[in-house]
PDB file of N, CA and C in Angstrom:
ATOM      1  N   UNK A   1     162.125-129.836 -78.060  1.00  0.00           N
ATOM      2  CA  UNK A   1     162.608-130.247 -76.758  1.00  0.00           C
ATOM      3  C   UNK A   1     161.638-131.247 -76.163  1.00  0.00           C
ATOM      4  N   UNK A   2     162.243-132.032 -75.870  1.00  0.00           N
ATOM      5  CA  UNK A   2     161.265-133.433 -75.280  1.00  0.00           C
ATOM      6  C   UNK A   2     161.407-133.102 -73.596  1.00  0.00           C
ATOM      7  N   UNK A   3     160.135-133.675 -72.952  1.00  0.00           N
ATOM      8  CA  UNK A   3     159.988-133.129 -71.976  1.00  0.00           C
ATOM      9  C   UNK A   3     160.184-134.543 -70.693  1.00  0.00           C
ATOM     10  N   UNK A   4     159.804-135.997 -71.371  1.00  0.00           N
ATOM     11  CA  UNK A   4     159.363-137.068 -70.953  1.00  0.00           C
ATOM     12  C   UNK A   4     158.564-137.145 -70.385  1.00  0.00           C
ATOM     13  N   UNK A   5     157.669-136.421 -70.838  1.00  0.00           N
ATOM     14  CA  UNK A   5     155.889-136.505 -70.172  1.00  0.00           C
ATOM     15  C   UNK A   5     155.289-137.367 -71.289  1.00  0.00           C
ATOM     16  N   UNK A   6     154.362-138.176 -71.016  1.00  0.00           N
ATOM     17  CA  UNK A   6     153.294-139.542 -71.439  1.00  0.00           C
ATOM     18  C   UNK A   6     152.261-138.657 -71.787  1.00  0.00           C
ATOM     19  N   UNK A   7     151.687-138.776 -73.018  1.00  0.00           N
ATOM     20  CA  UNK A   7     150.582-138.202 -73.547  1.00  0.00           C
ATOM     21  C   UNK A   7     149.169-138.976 -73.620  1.00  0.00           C
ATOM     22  N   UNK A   8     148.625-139.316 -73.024  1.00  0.00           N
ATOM     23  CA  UNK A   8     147.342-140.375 -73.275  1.00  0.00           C
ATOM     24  C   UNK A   8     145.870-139.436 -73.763  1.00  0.00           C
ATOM     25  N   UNK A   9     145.261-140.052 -75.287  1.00  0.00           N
ATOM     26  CA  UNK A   9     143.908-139.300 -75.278  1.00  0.00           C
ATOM     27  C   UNK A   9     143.262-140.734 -75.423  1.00  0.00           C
ATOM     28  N   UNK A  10     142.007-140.123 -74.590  1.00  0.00           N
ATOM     29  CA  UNK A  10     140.896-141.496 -74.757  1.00  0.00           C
ATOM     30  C   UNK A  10     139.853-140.800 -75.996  1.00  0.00           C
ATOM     31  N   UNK A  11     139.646-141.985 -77.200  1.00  0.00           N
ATOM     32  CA  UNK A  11     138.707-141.625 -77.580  1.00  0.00           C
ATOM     33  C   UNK A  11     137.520-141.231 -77.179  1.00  0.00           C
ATOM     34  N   UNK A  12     135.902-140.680 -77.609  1.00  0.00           N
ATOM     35  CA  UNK A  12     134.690-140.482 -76.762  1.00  0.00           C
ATOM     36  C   UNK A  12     134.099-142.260 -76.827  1.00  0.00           C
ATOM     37  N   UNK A  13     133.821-142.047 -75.241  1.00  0.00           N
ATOM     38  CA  UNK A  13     132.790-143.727 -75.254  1.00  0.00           C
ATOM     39  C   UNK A  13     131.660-143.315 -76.357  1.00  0.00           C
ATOM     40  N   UNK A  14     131.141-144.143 -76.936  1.00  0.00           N
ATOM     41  CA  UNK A  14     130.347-144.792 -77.707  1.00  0.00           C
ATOM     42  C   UNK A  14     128.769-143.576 -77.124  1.00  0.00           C
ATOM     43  N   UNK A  15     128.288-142.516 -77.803  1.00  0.00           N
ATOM     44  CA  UNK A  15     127.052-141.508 -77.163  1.00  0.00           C
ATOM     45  C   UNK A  15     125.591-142.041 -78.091  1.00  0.00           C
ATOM     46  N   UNK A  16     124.680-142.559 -77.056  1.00  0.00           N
ATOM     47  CA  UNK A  16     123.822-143.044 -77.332  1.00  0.00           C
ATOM     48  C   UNK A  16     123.048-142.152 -78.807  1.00  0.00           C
ATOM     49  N   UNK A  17     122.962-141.011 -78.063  1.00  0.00           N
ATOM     50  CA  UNK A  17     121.779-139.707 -78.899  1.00  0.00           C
ATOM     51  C   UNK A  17     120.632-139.514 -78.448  1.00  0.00           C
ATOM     52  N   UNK A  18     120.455-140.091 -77.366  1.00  0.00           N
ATOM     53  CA  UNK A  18     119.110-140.178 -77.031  1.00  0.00           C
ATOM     54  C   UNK A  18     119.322-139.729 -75.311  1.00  0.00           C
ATOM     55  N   UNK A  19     117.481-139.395 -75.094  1.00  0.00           N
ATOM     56  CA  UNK A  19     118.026-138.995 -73.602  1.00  0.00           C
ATOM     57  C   UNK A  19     117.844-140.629 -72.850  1.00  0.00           C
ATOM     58  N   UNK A  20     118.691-141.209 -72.337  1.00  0.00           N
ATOM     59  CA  UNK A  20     118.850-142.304 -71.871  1.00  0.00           C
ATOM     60  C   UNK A  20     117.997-142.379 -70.587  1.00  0.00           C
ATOM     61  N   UNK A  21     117.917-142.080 -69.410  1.00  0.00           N
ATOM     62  CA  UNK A  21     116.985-142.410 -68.303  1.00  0.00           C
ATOM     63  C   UNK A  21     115.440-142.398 -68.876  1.00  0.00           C
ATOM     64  N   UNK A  22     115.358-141.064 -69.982  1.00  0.00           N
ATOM     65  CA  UNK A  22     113.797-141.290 -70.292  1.00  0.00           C
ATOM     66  C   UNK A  22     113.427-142.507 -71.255  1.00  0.00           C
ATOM     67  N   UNK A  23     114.458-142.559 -72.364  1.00  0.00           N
ATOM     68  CA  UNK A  23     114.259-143.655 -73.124  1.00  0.00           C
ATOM     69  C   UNK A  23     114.109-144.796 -72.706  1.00  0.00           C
ATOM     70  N   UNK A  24     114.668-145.401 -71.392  1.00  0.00           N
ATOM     71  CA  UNK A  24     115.253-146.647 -70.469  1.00  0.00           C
ATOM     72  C   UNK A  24     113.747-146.769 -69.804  1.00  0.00           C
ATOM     73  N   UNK A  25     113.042-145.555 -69.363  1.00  0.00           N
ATOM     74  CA  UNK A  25     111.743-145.532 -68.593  1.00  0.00           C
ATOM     75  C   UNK A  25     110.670-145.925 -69.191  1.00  0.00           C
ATOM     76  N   UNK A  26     110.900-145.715 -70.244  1.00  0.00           N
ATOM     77  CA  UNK A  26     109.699-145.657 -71.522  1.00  0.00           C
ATOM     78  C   UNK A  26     109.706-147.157 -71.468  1.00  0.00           C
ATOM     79  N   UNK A  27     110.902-147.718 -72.054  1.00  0.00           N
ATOM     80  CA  UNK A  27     110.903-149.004 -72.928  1.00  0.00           C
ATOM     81  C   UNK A  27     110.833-149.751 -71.496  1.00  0.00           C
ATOM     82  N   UNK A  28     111.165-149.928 -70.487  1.00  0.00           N
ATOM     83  CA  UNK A  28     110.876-150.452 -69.423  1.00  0.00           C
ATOM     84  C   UNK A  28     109.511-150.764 -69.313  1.00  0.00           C
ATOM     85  N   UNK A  29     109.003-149.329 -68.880  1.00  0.00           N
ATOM     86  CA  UNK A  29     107.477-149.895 -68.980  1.00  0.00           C
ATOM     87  C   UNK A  29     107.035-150.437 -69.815  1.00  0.00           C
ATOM     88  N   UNK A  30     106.805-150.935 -71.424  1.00  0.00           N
ATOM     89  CA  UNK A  30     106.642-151.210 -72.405  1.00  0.00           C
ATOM     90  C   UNK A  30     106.814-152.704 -72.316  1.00  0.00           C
ATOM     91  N   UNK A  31     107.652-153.254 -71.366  1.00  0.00           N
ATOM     92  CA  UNK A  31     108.705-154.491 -71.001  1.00  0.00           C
ATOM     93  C   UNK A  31     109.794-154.683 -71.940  1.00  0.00           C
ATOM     94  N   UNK A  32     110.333-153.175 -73.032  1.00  0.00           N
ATOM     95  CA  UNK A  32     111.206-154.098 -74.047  1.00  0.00           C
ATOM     96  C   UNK A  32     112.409-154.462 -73.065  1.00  0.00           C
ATOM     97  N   UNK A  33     113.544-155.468 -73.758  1.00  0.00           N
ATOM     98  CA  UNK A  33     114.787-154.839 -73.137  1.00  0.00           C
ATOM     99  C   UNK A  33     115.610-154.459 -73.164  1.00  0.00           C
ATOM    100  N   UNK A  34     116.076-153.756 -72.211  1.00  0.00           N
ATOM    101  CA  UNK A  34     117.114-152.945 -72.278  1.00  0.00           C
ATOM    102  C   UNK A  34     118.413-152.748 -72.800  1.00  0.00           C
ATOM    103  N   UNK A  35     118.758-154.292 -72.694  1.00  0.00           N
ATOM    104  CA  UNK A  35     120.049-154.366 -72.987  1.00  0.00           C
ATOM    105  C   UNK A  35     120.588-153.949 -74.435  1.00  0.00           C
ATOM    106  N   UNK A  36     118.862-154.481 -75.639  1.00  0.00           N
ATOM    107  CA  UNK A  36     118.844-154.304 -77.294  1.00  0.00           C
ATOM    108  C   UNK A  36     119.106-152.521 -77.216  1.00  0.00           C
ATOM    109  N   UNK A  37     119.014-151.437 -76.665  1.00  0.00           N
ATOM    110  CA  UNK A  37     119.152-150.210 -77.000  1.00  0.00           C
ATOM    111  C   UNK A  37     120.048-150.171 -76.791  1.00  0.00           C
ATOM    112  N   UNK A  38     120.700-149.035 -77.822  1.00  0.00           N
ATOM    113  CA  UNK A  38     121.767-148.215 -77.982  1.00  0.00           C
ATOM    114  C   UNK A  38     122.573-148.262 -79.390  1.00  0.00           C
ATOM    115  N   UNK A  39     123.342-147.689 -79.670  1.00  0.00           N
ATOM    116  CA  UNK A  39     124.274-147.394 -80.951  1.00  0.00           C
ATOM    117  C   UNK A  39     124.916-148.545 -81.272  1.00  0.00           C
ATOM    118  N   UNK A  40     124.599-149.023 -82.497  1.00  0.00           N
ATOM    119  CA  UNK A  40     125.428-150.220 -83.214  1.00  0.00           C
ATOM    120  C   UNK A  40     126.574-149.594 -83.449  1.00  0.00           C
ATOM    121  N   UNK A  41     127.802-150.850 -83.449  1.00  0.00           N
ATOM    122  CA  UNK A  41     129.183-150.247 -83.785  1.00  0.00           C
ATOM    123  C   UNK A  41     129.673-149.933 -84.748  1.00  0.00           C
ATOM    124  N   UNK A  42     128.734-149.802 -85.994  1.00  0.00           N
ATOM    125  CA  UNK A  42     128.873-149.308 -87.384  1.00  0.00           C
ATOM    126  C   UNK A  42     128.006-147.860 -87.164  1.00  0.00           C
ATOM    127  N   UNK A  43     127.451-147.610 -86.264  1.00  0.00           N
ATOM    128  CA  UNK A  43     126.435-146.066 -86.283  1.00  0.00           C
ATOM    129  C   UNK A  43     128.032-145.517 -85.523  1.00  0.00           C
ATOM    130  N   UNK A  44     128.479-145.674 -84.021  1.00  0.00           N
ATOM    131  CA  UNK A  44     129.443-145.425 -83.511  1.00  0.00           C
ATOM    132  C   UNK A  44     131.170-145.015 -84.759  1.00  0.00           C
ATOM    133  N   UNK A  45     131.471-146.036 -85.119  1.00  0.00           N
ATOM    134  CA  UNK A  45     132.231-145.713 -86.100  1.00  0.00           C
ATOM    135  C   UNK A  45     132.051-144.354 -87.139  1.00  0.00           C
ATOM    136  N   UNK A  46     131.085-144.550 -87.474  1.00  0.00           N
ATOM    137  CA  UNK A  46     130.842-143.376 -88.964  1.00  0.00           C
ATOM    138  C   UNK A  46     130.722-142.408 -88.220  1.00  0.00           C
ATOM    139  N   UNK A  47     130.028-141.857 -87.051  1.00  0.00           N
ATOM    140  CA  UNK A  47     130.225-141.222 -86.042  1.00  0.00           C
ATOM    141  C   UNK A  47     131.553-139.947 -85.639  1.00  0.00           C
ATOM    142  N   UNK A  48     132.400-141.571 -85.764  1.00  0.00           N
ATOM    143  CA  UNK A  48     133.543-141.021 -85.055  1.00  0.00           C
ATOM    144  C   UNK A  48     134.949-141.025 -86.335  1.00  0.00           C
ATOM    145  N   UNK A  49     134.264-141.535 -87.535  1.00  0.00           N
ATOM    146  CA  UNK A  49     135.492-141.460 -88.089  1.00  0.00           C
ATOM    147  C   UNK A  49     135.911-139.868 -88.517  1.00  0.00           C
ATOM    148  N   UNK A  50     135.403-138.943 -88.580  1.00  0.00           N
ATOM    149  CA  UNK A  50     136.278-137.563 -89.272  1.00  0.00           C
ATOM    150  C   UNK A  50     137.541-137.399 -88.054  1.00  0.00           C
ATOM    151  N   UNK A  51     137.249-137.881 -87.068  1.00  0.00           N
ATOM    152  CA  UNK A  51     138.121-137.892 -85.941  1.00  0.00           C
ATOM    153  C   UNK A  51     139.364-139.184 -86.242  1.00  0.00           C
ATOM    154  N   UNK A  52     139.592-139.512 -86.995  1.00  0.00           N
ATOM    155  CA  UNK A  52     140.495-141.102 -87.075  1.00  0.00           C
ATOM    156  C   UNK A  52     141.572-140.456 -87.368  1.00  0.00           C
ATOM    157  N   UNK A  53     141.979-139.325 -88.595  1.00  0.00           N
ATOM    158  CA  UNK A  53     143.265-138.789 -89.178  1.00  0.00           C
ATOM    159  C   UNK A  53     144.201-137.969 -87.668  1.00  0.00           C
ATOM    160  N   UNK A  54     143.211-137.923 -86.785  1.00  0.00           N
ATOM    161  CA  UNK A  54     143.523-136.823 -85.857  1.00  0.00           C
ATOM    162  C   UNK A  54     144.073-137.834 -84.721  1.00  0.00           C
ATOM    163  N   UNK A  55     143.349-138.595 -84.544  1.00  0.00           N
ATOM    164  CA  UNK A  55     144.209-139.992 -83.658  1.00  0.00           C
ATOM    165  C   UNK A  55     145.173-140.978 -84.062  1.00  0.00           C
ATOM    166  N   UNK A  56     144.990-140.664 -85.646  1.00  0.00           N
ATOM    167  CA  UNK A  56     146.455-141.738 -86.112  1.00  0.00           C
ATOM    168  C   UNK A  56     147.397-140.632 -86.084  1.00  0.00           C
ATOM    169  N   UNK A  57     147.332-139.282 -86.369  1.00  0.00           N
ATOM    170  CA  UNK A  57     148.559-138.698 -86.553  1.00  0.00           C
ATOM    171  C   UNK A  57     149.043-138.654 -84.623  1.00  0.00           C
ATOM    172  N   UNK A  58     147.988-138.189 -84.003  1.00  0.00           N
ATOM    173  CA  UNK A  58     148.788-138.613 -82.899  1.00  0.00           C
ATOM    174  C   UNK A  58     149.435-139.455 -82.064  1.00  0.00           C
ATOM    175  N   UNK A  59     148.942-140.185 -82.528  1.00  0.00           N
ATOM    176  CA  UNK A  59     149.896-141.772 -82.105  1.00  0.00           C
ATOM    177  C   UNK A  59     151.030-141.774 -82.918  1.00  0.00           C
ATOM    178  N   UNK A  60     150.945-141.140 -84.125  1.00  0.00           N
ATOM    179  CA  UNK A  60     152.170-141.068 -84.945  1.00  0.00           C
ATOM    180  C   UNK A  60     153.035-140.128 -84.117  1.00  0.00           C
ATOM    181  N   UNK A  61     152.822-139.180 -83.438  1.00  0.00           N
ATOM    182  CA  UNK A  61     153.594-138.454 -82.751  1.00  0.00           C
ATOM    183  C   UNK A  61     153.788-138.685 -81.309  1.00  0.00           C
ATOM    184  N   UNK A  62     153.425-140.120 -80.868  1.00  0.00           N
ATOM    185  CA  UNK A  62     153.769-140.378 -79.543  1.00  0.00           C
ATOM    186  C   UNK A  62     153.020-140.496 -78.587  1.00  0.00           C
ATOM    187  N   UNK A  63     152.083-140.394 -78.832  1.00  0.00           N
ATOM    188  CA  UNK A  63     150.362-140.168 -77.764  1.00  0.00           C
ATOM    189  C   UNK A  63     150.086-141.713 -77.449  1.00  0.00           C
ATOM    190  N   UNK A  64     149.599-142.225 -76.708  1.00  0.00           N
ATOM    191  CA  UNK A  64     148.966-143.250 -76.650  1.00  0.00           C
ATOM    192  C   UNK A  64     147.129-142.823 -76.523  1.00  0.00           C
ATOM    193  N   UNK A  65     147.168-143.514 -77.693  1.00  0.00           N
ATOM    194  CA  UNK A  65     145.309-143.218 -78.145  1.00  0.00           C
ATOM    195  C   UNK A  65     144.614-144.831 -77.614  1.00  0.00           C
ATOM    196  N   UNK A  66     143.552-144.337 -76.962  1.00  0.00           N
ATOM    197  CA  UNK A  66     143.239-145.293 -75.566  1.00  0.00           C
ATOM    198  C   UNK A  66     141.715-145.412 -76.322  1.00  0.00           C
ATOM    199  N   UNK A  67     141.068-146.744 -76.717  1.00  0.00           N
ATOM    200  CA  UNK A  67     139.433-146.667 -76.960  1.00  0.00           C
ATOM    201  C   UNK A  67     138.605-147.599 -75.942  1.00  0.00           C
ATOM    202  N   UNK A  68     137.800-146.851 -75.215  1.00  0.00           N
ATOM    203  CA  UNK A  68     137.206-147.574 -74.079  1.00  0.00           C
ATOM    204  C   UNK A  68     135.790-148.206 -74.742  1.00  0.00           C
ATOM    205  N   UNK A  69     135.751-147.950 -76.076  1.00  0.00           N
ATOM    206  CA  UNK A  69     133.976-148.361 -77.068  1.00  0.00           C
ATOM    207  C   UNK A  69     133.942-149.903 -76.473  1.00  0.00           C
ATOM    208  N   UNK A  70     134.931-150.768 -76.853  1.00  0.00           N
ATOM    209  CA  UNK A  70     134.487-152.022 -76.951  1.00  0.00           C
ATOM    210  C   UNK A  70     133.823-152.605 -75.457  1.00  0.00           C
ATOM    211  N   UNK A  71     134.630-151.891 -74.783  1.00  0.00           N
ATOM    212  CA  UNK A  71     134.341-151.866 -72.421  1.00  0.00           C
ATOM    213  C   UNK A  71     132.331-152.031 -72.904  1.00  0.00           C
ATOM    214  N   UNK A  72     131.963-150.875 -74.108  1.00  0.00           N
ATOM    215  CA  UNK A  72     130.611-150.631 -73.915  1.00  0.00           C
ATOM    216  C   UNK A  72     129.855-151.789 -74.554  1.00  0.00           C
ATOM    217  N   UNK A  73     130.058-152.480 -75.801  1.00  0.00           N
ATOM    218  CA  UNK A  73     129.938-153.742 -76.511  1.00  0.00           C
ATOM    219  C   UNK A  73     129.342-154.527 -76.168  1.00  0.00           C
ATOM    220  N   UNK A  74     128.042-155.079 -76.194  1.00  0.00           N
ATOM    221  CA  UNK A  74     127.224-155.831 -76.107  1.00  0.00           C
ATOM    222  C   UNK A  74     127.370-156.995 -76.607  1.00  0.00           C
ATOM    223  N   UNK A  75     126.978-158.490 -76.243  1.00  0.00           N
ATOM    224  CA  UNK A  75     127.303-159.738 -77.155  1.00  0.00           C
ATOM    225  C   UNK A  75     126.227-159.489 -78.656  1.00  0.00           C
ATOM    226  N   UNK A  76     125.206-158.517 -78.551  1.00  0.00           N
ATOM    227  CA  UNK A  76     124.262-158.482 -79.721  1.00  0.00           C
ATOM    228  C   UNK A  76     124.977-157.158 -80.814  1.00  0.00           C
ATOM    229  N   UNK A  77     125.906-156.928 -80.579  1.00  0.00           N
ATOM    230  CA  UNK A  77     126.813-156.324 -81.537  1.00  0.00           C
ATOM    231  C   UNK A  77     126.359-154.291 -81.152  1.00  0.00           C
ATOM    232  N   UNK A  78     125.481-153.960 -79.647  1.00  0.00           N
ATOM    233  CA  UNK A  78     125.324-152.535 -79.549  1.00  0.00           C
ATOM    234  C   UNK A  78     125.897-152.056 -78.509  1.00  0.00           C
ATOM    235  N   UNK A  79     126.354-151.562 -78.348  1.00  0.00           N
ATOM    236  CA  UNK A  79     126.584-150.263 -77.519  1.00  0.00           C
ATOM    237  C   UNK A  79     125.791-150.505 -76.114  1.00  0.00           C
ATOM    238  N   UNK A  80     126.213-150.705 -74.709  1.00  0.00           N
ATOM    239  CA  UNK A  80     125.009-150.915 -73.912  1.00  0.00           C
ATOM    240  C   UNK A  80     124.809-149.634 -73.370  1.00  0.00           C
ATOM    241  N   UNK A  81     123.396-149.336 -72.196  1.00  0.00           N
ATOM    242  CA  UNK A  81     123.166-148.281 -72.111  1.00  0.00           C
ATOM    243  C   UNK A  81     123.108-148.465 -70.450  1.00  0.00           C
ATOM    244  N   UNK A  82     122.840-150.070 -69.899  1.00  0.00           N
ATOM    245  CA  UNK A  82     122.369-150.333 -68.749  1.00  0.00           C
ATOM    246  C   UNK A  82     123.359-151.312 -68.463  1.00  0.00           C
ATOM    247  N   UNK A  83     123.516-151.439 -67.541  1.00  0.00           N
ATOM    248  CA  UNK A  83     125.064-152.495 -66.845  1.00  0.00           C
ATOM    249  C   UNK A  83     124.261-153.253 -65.642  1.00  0.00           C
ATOM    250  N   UNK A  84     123.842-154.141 -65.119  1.00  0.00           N
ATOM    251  CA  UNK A  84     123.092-154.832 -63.664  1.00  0.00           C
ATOM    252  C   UNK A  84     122.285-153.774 -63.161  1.00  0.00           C
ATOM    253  N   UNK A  85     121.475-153.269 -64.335  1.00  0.00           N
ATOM    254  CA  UNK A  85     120.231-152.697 -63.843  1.00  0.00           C
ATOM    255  C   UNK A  85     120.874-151.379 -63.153  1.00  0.00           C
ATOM    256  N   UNK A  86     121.572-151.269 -64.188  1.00  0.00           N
ATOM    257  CA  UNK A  86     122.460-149.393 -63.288  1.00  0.00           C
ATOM    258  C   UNK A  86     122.269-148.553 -64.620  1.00  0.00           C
ATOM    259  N   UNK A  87     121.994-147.410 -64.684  1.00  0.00           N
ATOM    260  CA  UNK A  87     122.166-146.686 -66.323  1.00  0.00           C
ATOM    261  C   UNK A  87     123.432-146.265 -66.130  1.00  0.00           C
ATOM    262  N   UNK A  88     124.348-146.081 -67.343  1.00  0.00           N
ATOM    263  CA  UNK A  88     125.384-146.266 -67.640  1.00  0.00           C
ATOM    264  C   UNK A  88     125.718-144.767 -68.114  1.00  0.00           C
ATOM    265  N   UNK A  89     124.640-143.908 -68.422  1.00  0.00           N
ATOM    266  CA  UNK A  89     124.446-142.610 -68.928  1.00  0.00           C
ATOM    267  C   UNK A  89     123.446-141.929 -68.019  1.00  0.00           C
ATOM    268  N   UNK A  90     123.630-140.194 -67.929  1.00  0.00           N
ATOM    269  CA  UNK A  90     122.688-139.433 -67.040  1.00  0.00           C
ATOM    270  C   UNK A  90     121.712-138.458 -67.717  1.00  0.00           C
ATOM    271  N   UNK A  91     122.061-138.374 -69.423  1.00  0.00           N
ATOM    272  CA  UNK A  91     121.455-137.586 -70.500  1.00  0.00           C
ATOM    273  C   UNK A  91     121.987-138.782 -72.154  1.00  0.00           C
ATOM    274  N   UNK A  92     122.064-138.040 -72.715  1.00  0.00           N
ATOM    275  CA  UNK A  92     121.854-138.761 -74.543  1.00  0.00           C
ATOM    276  C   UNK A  92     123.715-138.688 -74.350  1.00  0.00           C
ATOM    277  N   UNK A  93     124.499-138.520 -73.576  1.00  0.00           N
ATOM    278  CA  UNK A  93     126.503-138.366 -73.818  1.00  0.00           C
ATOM    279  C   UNK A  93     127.104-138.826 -72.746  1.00  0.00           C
ATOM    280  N   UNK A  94     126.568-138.091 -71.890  1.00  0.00           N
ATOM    281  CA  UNK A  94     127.442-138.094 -70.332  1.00  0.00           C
ATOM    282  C   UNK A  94     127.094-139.448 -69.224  1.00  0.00           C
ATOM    283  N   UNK A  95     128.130-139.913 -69.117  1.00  0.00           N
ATOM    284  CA  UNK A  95     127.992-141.034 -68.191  1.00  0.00           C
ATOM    285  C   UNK A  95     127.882-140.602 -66.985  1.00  0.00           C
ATOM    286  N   UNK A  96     127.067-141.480 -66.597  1.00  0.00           N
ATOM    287  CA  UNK A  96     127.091-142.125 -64.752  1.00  0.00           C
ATOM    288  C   UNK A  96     127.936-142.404 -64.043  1.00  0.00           C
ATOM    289  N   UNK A  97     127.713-142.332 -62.687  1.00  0.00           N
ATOM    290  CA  UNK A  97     129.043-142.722 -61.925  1.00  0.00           C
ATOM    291  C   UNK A  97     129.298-144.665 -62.563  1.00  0.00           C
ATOM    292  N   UNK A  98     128.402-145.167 -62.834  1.00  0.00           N
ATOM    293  CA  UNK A  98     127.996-146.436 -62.931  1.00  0.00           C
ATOM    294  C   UNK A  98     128.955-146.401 -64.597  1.00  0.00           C
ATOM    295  N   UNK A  99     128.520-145.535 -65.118  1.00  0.00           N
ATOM    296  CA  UNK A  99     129.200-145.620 -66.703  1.00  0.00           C
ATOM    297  C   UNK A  99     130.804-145.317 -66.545  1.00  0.00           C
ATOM    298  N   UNK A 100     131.225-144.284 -65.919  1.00  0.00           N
ATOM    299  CA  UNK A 100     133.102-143.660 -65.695  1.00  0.00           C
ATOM    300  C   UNK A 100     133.368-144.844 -64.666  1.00  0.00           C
ATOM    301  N   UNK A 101     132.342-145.636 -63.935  1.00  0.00           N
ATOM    302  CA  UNK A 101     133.589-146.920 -63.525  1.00  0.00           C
ATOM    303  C   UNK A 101     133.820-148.337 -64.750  1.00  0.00           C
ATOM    304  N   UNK A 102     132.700-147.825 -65.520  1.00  0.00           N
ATOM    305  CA  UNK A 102     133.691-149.206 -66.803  1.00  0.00           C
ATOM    306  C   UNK A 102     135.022-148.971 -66.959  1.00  0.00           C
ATOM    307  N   UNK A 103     135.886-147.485 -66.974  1.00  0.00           N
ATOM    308  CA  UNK A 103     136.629-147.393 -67.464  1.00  0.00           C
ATOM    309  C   UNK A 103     138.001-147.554 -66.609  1.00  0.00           C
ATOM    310  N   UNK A 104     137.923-147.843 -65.389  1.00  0.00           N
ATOM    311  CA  UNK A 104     138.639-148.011 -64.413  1.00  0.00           C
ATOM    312  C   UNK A 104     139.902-148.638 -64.837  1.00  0.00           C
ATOM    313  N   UNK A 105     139.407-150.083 -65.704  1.00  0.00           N
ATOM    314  CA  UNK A 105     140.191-150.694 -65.596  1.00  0.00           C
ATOM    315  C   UNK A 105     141.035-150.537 -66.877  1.00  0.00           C
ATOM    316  N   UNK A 106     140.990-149.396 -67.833  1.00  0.00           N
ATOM    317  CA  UNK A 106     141.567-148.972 -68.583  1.00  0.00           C
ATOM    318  C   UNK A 106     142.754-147.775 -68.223  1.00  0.00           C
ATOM    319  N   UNK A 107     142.025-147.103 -67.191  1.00  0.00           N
ATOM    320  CA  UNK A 107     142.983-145.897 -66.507  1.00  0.00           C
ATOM    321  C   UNK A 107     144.104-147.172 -65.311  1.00  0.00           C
ATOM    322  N   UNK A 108     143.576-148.013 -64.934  1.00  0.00           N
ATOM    323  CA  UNK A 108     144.317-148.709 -63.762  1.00  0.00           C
ATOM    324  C   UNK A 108     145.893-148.562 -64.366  1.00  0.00           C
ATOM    325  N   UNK A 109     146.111-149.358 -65.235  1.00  0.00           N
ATOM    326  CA  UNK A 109     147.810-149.531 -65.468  1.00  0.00           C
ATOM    327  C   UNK A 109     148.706-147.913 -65.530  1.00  0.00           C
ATOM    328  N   UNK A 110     147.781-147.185 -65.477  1.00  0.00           N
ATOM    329  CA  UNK A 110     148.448-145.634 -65.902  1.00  0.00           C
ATOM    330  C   UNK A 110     149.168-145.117 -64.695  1.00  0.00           C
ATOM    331  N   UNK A 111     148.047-145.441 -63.500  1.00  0.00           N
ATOM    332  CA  UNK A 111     148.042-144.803 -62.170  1.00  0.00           C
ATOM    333  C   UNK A 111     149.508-146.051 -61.043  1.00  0.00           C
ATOM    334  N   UNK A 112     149.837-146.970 -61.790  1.00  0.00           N
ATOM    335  CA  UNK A 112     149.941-147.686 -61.132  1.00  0.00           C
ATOM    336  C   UNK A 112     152.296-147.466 -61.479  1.00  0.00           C
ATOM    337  N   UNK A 113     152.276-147.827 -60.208  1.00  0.00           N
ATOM    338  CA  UNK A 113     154.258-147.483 -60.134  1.00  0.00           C
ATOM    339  C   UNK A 113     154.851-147.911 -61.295  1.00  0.00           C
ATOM    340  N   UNK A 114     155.507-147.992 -61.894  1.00  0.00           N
ATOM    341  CA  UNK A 114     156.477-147.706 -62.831  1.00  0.00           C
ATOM    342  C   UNK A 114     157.699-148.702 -63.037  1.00  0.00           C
TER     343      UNK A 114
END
């Protein structure tokens, strides 16, 4: 029985592994920068592929499977961790208020009339 309810899963954003404010503090002081840390999109991928059979079959069944990774994408090919000097993460997974507004503009068309 079909219900006409919209199924949306977002893949996980892109998780550093690391604790991010301390790592960000460290290399700060150090002067590296910031922007070079975080997960290349080949560490991210292998990561996340045992999860791929589980998002193609659901899209095969009607889901719209949503990936917000690239929102995180750096022009140097990583994962960013810092956005205009905001951290983007609050531990080594969980985003910031600064990190859940990249995704705004991915949820926007969902929320929006019909």
């Amino acid at each position: 029985m079909k219900s006409g309810a919209r199924v949306y899963v977002l893949k996980d954003v892109p998780k550093p592994g690391f604790d991010v404010p301390r790592i960000a503090a460290l290399n700060a002081l150090r002067g590296v920068d910031l922007e070079a840390l975080g997960l290349t999109k080949e560490q991210h991928q292998q990561s996340e592929a045992a999860l791929e059979p589980t998002f193609g079959e659901l899209a095969r069944m009607g889901a719209t499977v949503m990936d917000a990774a690239d929102i995180f994408l750096t022009p140097q090919g990583n994962y960013r961790i810092i956005k205009d000097g905001k951290l983007l993460y609050f531990d080594s997974n969980h985003l910031t208020l600064e990190g859940a507004d990249l995704l705004v503009p991915l949820f926007r068309p969902l929320f929006q009339a019909q």
